[in-house]
Protein backbone atom coordinates (compact mmCIF):
# COMPACT_ATOMS: atom_id res chain seq x y z
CA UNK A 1 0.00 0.00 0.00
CA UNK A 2 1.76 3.59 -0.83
CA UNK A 3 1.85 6.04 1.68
CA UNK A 4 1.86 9.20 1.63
CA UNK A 5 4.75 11.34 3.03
CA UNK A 6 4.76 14.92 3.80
CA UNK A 7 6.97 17.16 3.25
CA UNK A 8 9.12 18.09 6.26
CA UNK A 9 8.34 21.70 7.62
CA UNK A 10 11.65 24.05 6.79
CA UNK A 11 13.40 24.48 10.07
CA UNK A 12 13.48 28.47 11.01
CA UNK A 13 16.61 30.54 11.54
CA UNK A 14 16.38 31.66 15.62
CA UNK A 15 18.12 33.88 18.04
CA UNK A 16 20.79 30.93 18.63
CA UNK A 17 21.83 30.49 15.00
CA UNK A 18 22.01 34.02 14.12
CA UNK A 19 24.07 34.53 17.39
CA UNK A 20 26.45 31.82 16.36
CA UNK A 21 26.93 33.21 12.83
CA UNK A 22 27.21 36.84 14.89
CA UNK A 23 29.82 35.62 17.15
CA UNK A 24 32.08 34.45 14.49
CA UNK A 25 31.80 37.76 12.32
CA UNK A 26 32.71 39.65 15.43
CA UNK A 27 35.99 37.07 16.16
CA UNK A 28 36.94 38.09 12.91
CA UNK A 29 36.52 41.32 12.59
CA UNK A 30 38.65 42.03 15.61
CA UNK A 31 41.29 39.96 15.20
CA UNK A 32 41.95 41.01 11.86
CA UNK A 33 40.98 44.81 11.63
CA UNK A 34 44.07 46.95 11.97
CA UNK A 35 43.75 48.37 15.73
CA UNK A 36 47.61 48.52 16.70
CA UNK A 37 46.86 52.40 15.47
CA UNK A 38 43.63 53.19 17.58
CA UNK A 39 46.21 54.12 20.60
CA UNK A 40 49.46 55.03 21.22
CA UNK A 41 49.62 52.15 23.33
CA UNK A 42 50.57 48.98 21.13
CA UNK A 43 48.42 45.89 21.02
CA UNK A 44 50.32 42.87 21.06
CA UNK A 45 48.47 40.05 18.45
CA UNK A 46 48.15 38.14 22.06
CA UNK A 47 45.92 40.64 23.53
CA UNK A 48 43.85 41.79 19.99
CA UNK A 49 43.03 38.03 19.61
CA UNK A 50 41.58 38.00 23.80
CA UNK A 51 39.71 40.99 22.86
CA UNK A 52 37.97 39.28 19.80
CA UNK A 53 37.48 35.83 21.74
CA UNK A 54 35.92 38.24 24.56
CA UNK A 55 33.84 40.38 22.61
CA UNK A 56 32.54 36.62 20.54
CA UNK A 57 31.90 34.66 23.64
CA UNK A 58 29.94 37.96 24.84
CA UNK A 59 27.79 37.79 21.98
CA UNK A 60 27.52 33.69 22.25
CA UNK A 61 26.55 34.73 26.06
CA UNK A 62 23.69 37.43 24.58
CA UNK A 63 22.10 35.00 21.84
CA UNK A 64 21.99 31.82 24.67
CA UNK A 65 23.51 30.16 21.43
CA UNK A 66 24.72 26.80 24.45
CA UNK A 67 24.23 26.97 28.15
CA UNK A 68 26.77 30.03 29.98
CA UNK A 69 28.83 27.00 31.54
CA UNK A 70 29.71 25.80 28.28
CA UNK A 71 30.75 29.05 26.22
CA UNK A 72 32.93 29.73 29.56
CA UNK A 73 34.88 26.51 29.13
CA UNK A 74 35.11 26.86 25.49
CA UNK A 75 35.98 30.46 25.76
CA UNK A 76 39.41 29.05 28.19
CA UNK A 77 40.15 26.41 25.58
CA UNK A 78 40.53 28.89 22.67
CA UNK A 79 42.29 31.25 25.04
CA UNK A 80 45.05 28.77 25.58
CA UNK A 81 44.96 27.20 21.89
CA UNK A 82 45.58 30.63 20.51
CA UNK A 83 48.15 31.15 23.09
CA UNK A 84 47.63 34.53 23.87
CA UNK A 85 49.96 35.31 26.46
CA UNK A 86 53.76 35.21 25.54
CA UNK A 87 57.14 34.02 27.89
CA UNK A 88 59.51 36.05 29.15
CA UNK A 89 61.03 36.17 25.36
CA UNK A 90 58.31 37.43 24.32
CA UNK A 91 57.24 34.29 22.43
CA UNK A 92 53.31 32.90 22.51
CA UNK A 93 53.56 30.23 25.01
CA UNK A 94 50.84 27.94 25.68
CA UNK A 95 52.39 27.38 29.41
CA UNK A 96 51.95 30.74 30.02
CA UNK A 97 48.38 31.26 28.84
CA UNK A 98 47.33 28.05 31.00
CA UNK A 99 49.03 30.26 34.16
CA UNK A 100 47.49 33.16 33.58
CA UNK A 101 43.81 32.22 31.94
CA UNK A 102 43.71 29.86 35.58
CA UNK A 103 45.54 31.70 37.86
CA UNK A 104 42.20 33.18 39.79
CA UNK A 105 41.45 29.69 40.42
CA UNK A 106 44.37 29.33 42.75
CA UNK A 107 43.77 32.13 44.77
CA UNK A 108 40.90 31.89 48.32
CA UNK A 109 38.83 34.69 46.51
CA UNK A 110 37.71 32.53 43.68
CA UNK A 111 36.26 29.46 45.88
CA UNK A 112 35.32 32.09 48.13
CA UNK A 113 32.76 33.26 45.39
CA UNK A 114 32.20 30.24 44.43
CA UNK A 115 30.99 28.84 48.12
CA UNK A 116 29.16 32.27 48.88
CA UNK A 117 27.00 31.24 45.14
CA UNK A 118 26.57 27.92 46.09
CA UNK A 119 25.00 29.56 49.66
CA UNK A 120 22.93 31.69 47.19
CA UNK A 121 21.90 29.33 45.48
CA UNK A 122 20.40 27.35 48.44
CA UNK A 123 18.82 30.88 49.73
CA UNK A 124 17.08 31.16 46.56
CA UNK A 125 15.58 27.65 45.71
CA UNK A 126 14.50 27.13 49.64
CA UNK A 127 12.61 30.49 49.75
CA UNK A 128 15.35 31.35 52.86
CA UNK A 129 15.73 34.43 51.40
CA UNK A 130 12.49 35.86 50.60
CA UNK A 131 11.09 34.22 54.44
CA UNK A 132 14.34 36.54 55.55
CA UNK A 133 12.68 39.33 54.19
CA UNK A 134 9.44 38.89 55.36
CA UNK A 135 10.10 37.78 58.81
CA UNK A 136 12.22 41.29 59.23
CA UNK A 137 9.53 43.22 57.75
CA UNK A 138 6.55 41.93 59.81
CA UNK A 139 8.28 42.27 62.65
CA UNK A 140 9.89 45.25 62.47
CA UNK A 141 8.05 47.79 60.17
CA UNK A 142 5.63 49.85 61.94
CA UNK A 143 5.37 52.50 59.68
CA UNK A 144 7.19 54.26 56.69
CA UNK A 145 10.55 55.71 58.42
CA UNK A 146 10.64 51.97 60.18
CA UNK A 147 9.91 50.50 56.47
CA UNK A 148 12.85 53.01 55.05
CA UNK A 149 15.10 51.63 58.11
CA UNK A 150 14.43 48.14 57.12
CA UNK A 151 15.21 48.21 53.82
CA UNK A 152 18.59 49.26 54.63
CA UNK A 153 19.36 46.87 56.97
CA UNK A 154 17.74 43.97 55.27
CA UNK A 155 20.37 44.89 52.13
CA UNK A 156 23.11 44.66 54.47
CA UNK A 157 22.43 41.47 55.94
CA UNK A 158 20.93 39.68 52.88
CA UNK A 159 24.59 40.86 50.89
CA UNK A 160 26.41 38.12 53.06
CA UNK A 161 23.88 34.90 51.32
CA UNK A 162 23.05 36.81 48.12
CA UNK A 163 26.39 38.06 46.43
CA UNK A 164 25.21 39.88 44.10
CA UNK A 165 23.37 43.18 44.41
CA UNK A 166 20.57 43.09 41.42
CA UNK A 167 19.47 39.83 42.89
CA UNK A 168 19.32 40.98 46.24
CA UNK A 169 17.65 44.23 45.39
CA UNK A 170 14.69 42.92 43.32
CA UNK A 171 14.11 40.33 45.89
CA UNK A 172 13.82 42.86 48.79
CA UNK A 173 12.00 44.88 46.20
CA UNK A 174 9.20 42.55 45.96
CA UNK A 175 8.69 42.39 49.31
CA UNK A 176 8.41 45.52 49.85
CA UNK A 177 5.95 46.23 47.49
CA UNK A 178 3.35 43.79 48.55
CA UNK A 179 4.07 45.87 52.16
CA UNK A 180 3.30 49.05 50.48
CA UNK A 181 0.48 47.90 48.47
CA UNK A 182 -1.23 46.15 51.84
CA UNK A 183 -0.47 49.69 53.21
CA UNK A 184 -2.18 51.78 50.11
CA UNK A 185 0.56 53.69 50.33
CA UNK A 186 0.55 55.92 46.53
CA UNK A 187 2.13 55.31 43.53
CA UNK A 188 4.59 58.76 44.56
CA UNK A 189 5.77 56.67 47.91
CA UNK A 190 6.24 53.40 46.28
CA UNK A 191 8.52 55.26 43.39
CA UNK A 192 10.42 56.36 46.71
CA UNK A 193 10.53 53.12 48.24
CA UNK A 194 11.74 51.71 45.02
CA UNK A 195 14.65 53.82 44.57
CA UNK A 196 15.39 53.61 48.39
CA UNK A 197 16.02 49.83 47.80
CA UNK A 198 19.08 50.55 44.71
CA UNK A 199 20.66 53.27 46.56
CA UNK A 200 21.12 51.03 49.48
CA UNK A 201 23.01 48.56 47.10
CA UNK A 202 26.11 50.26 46.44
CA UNK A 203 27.16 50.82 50.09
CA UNK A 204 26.03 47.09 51.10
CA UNK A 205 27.71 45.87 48.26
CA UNK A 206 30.84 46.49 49.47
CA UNK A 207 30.72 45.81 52.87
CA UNK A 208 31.62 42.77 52.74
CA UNK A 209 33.67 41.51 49.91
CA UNK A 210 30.88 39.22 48.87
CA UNK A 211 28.65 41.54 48.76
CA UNK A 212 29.24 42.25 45.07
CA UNK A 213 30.70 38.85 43.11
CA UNK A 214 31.84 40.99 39.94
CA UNK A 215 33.04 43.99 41.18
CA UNK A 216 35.20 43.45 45.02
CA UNK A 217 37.18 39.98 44.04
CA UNK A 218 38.21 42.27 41.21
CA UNK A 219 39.05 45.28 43.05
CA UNK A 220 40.81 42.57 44.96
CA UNK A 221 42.75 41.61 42.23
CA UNK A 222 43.70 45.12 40.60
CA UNK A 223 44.86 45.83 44.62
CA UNK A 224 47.45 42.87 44.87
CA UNK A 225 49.00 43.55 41.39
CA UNK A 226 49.48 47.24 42.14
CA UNK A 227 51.67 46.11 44.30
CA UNK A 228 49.37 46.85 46.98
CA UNK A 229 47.78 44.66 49.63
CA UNK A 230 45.82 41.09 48.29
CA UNK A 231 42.72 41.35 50.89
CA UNK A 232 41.04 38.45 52.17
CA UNK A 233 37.41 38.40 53.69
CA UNK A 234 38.30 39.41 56.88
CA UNK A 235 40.97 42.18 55.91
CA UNK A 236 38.43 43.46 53.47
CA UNK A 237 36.10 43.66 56.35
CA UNK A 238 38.40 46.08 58.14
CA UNK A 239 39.04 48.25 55.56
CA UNK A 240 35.75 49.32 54.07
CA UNK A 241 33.00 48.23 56.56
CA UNK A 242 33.93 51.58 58.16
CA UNK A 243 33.29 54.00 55.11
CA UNK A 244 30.58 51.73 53.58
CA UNK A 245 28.79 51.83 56.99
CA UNK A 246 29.15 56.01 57.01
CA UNK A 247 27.73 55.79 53.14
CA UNK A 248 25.09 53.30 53.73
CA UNK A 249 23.69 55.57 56.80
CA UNK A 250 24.28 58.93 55.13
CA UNK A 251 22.17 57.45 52.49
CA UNK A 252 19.90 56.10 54.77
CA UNK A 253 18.95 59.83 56.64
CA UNK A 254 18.84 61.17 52.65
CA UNK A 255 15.87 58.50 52.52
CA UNK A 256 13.62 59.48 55.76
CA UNK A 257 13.97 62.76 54.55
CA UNK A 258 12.09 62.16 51.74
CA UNK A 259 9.05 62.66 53.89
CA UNK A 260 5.91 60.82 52.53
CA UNK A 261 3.43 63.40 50.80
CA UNK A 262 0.66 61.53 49.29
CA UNK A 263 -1.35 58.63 51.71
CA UNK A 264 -4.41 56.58 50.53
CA UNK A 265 -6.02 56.06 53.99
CA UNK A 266 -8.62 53.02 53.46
CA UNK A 267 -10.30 50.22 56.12
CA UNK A 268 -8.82 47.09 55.42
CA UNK A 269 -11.39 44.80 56.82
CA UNK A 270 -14.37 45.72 58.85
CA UNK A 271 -14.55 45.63 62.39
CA UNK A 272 -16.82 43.06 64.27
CA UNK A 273 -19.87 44.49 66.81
CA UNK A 274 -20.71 42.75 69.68
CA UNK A 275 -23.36 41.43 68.64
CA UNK A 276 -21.93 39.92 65.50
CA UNK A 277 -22.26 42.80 63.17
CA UNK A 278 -20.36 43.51 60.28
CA UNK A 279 -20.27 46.52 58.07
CA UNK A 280 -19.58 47.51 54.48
CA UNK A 281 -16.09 48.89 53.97
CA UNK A 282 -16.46 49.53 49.91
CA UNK A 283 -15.55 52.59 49.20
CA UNK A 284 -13.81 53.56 52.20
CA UNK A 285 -10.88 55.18 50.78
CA UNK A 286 -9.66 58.47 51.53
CA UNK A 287 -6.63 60.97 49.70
CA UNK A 288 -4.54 62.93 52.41
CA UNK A 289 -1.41 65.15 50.72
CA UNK A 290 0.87 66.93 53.39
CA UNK A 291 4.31 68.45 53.29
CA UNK A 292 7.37 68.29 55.21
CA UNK A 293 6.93 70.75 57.42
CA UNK A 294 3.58 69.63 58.40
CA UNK A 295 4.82 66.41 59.84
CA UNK A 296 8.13 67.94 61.66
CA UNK A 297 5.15 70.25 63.44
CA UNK A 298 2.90 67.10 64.08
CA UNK A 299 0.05 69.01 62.07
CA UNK A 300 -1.13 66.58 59.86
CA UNK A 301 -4.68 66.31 58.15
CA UNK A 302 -7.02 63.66 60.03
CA UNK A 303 -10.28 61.40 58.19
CA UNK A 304 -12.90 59.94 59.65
CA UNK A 305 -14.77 56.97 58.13
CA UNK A 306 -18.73 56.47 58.22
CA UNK A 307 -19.62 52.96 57.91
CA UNK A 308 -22.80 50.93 57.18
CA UNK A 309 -23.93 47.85 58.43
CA UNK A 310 -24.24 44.83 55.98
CA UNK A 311 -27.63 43.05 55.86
CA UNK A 312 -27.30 40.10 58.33
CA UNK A 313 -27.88 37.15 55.76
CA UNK A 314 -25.46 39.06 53.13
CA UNK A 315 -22.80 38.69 54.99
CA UNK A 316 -19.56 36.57 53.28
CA UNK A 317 -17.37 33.68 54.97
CA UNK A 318 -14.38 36.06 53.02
CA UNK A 319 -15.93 39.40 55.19
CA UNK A 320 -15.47 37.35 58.60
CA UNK A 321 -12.54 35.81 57.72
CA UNK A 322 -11.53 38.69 56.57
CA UNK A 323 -12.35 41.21 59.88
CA UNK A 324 -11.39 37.95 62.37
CA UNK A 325 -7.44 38.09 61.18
CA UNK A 326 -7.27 42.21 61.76
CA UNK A 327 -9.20 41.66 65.20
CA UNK A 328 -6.64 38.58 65.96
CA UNK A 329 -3.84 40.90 65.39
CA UNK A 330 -4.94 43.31 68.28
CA UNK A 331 -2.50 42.56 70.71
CA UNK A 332 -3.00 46.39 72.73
CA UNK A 333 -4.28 45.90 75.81
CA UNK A 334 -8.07 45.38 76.50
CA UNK A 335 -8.25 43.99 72.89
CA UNK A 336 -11.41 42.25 72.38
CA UNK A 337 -11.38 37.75 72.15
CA UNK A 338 -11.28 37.69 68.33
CA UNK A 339 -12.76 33.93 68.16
CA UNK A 340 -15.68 35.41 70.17
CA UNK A 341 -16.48 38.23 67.68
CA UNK A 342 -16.32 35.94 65.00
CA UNK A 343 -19.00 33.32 66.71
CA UNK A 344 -20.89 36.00 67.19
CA UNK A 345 -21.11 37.64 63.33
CA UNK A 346 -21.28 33.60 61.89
CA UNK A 347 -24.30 33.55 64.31
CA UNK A 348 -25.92 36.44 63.55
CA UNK A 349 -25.38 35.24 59.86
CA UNK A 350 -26.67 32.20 60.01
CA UNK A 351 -29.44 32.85 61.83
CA UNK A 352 -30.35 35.40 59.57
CA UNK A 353 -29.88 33.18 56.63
CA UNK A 354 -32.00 30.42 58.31
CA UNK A 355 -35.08 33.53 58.80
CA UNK A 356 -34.85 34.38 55.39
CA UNK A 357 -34.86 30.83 54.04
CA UNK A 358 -38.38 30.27 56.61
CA UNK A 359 -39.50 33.34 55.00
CA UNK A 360 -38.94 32.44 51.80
CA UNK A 361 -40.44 28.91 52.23
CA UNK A 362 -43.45 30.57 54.01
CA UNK A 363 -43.86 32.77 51.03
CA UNK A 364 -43.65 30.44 48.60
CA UNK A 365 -45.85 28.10 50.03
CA UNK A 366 -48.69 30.70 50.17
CA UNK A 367 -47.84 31.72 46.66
CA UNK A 368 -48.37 28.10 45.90
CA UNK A 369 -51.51 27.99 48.28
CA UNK A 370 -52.95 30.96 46.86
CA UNK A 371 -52.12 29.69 43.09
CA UNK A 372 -54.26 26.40 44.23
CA UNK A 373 -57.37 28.95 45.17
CA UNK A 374 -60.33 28.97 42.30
CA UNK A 375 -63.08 31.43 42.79
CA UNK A 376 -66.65 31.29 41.41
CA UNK A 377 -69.49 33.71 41.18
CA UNK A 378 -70.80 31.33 44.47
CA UNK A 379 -68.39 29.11 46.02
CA UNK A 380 -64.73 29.05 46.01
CA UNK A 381 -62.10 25.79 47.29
CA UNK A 382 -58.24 25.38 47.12
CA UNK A 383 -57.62 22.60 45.09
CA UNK A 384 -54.63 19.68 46.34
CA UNK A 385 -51.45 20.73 46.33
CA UNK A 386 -50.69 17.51 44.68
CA UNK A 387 -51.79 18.77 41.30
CA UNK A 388 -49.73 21.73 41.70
CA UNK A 389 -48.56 22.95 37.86
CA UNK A 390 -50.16 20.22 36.59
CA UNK A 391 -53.87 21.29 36.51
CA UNK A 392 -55.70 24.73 35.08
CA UNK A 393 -59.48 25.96 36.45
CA UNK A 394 -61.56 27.04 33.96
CA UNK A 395 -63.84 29.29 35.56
CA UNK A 396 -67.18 31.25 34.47
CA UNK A 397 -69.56 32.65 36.28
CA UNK A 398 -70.66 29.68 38.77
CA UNK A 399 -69.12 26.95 36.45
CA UNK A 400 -65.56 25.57 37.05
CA UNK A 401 -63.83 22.93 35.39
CA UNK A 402 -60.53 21.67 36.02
CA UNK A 403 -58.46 19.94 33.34
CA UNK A 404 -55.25 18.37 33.27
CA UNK A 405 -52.59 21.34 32.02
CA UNK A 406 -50.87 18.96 29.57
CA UNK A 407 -53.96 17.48 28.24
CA UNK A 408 -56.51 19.99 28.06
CA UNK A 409 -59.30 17.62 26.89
CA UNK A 410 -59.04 15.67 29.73
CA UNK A 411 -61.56 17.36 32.54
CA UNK A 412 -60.78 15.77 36.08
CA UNK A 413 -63.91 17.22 37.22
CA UNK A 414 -66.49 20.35 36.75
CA UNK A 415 -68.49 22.39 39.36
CA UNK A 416 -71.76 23.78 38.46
CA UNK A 417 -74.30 25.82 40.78
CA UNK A 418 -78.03 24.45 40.96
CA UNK A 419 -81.32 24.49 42.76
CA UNK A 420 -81.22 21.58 45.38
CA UNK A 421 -78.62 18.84 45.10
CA UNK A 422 -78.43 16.75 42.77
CA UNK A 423 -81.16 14.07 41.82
CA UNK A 424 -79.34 12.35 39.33
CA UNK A 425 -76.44 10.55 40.30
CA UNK A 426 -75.26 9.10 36.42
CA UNK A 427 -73.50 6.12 35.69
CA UNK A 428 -70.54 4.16 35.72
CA UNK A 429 -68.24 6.29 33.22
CA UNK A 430 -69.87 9.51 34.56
CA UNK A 431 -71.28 10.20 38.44
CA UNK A 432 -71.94 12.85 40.43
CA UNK A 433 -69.46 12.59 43.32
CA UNK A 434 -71.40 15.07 45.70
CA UNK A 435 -73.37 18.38 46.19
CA UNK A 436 -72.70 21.35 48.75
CA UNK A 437 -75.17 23.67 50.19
CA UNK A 438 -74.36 27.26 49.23
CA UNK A 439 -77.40 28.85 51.11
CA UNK A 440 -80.87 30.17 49.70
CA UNK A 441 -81.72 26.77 48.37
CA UNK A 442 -78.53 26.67 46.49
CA UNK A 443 -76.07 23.68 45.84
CA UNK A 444 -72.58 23.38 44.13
CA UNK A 445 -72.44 19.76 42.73
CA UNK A 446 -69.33 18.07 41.52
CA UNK A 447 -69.32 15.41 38.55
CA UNK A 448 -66.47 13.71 37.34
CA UNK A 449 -65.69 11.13 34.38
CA UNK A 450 -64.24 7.80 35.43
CA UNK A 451 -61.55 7.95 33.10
CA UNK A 452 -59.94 5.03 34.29
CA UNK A 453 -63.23 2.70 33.28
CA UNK A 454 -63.61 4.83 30.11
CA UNK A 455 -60.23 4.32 28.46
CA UNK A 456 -60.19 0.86 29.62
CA UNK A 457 -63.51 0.02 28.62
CA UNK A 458 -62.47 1.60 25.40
CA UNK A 459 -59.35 -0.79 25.09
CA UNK A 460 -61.23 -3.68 26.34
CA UNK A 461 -63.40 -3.52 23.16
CA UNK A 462 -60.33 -2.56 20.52
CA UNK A 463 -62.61 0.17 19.84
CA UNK A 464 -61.51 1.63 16.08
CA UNK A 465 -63.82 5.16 17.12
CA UNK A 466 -61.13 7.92 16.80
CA UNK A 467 -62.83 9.45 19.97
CA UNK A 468 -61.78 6.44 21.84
CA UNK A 469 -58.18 6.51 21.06
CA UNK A 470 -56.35 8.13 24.24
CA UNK A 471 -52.31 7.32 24.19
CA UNK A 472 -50.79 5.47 27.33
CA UNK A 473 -49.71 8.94 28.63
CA UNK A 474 -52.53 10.96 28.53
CA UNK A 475 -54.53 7.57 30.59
CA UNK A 476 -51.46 7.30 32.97
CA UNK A 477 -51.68 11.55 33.72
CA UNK A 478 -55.65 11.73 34.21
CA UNK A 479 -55.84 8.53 36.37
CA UNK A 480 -53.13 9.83 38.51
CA UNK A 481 -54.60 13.12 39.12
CA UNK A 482 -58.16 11.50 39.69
CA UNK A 483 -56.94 9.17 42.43
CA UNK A 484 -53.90 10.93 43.85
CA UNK A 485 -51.59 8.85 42.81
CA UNK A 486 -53.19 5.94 44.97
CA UNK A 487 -53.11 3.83 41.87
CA UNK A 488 -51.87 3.54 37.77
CA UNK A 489 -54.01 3.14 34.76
CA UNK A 490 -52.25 0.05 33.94
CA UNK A 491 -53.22 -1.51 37.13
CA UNK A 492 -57.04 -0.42 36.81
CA UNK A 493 -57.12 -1.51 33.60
CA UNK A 494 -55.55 -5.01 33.91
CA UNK A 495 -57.85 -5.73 37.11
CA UNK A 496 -60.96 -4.69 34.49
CA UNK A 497 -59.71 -7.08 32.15
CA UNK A 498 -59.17 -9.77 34.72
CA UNK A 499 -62.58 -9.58 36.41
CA UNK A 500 -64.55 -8.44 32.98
CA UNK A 501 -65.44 -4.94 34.20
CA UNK A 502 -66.38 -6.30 37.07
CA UNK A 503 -63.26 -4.18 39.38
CA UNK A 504 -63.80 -2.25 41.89
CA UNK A 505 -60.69 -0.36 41.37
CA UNK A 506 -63.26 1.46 39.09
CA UNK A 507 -64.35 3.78 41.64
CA UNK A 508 -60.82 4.42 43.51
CA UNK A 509 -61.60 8.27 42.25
CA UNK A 510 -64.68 9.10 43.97
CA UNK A 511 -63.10 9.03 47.59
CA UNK A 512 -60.08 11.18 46.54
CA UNK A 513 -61.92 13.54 44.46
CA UNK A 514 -64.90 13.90 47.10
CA UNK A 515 -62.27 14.72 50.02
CA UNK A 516 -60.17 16.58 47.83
CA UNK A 517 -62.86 18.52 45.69
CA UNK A 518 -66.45 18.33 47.15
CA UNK A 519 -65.07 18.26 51.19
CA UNK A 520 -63.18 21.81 49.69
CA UNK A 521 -66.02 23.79 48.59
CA UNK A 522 -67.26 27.14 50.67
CA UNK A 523 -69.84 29.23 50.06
CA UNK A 524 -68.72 33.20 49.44
């Protein structure tokens, strides 16, 4: 059998591939363009070929053309195969391009990176560092010169697990936005808040030579081959904790004087009465602007909030939960039992829920009860609240039929208004099922069409009259509604057929109907 084949989708050019091609343009252009006379310092072939391999791996790095790891190690290998550093003779020597392209890696301040990454590392994928954060925060910030404090301090410590600042900055960054938001402090005070947390990054950078990864081991470096002194962790330490501690709290004072201006003052959950009430807080939001010299003076604007009560049963599980945690977190003295206020608004709830449930039952019951009431010129009755949406009255003047709703020629019974009861009490496939006195010689009386010994009678003889045909549903709904559902149509009919008409399931109507229709009537 031949089978089809498509034809394989062209593969598309990406970032990677372009990046490759890129990086190998840019190795070539550097190493071969003329750029000995771009200075009046010399560059030796050694150190033009570095700067091309640099400035290609860089653009490898960019374009993600392999995993960083890799283009490092490959970037080492071509370093020493092209042998760019020379011997004492001045000779490319691939001894002394292994020495010098590894020499870091002999030195404490390399695995000292390395270990204080690996620490990172750990800080980051365990959520240590952000739990660091928020730990401080909620336990320390009270307010926005306490927030401004904080984020200081939190820099500094954090710079001894995270070594790098960028990191370490949006991390504390986060945090202190979600502190700022659940404050409603303005979009003018988070932009402060924002830029507090960079310019504390500098000065904790460098506090400890960790702080910064890129930037101290290789102020480290440039120190020792100055001829100056090689610093380890602990002598860097002693020489700049001193000034960086003098910068970081100079820039700290810079930041509480950058006064907040703009507050958003708004309830963050309602409170919780006594007796269980809970109020609205939509809309409870207020703008207050001051300046500097308002606060030093202690003058600053004040808001008041006007509340509204929620409608017991309205109340939310989210509103309770919601005004239970703030209460819980009143530890003043004299604070109110929490657990108590909350029993007492999932009380008042749920009894209120439970009323308006009974209310609504109660109401839809008389709706129901009401729907069930038929009123003549003479009489009126409820009709069973077993035929509920299933029956319709037909009512005019003094006469009142009532028909089954989905088949409208069936009649279940009619009601008609006469002088003296009834004489005539009919036959087997039509009676009169009783008469009630009205007053002034008046009498409502109630017939009714067996309907059971009708049809059946009807399918007893295979009748071929097309006003004898009735369909299994239409016998099955009227006999129902006729006996209240004390018996079936099927079982009527196969007790006629077994006894030869002779049942007397035939007349299992007349005691519903006559408690349920004549026993209902009431003179008006």
């Amino acid at each position: 059998m031949a089978q089809a084949v498509g034809a394989a989708a062209p593969r598309r050019i990406g970032k990677r591939e372009i990046g490759f091609i890129a990086g190998i343009i840019v190795f070539l252009l550097v190493k071969f363009l003329p750029l000995g006379g771009l200075s009046e310092t010399a560059l030796s072939e050694g150190g033009q070929t570095c700067l091309a391999l640099t400035l290609g791996t860089v653009v490898w790095w960019a374009c993600g053309v392999a995993q960083p790891g890799y283009v490092g190690v490959l970037y080492c290998v071509l370093l020493i195969l092209f042998q760019v550093c020379t011997d004492d003779a001045g000779s490319p020597s691939l001894s002394a391009t292994v020495a010098s392209t590894f020499s870091s890696w002999t030195k404490a301040t390399m695995w000292l990176v390395i270990g204080v990454y690996l620490i990172a590392s750990a800080v980051k994928d365990s959520g240590l560092g952000e739990r660091i954060a928020y730990a401080f925060m909620l336990r320390f910030v009270k307010g926005y010169k306490s927030l401004v404090i904080s984020i200081f301090a939190l820099t500094l410590i954090l710079s001894l697990l995270i070594p790098h600042p960028f990191p370490r900055a949006f991390l504390i960054l986060a945090v202190v936005s979600v502190i700022a938001s659940s404050a409603n402090y303005g979009d003018d005070d988070k932009a402060k808040l924002g830029f507090l947390v960079f310019a504390a990054a500098p000065a904790a950078s460098t506090f400890f030579l960790t702080g910064d990864s890129t930037l101290n081991p290789l102020v480290a470096q440039y120190s020792a081959e100055a001829g100056g002194a090689n610093p380890g962790f602990i002598d860097w330490f002693l020489y700049m904790s001193v000034p960086m501690l003098v910068a970081l709290l100079a820039t700290m004072v810079l930041g509480l004087l950058l006064v907040q201006g703009e507050y958003d003052v708004s309830i963050a959950a309602s409170p919780i009465a006594a007796d269980g009430t809970v109020y609205t807080i939509d809309g409870a939001s207020q703008h207050l602007s001051f300046v500097a010299e308002d606060a030093a003076a202690g003058e600053l604007p004040a808001c008041s909030f006007s509340l509204a009560p929620v409608a017991a049963a309205e109340v939310t599980d989210d509103q309770i939960d919601a005004a239970w945690r703030y209460a819980a977190d009143d530890a003043s003295e004299g604070a109110p039992d929490a657990q108590a206020l909350r029993t007492a608004a999932e009380k008042r709830r749920d009894d209120a829920v439970r009323a308006a449930e009974a209310a609504r039952q109660e109401a839809a019951r008389k709706a129901a009860e009401e729907a069930r009431h038929v009123v003549a010129d003479s009489f009126e009755l409820y009709l069973p609240a077993y035929w509920d949406g299933r029956v319709e009255a037909d009512v005019e003047g003094d006469s009142v039929t009532v028909r089954s709703s989905e088949y409208r020629r069936l009649d279940i019974c009619t009601i008609t208004v006469q002088d003296g009861p009834s004489q005539v009490m009919g036959d087997i496939a039509t009676s009169c099922m009783g008469s009630v006195p009205l007053g002034g010689g008046k009498y409502a009386v109630v017939w009714a069409n067996r309907w059971a010994y009708i049809i059946g009678d009807a399918y007893m003889r295979n009748s071929s009259d097309p006003s004898d045909y009735y369909s299994l549903d239409e016998a099955s709904e009227i006999v129902d509604l006729q006996t209240g559902g004390a018996y079936t149509y099927i079982e009527i009919r196969d007790d006629m057929v077994a006894t030869d008409r002779a049942s007397d399931l035939l007349f299992s109507s007349d005691p519903y109907l006559q408690e349920v229709v004549v026993n209902a009537i009431e003179p008006r």
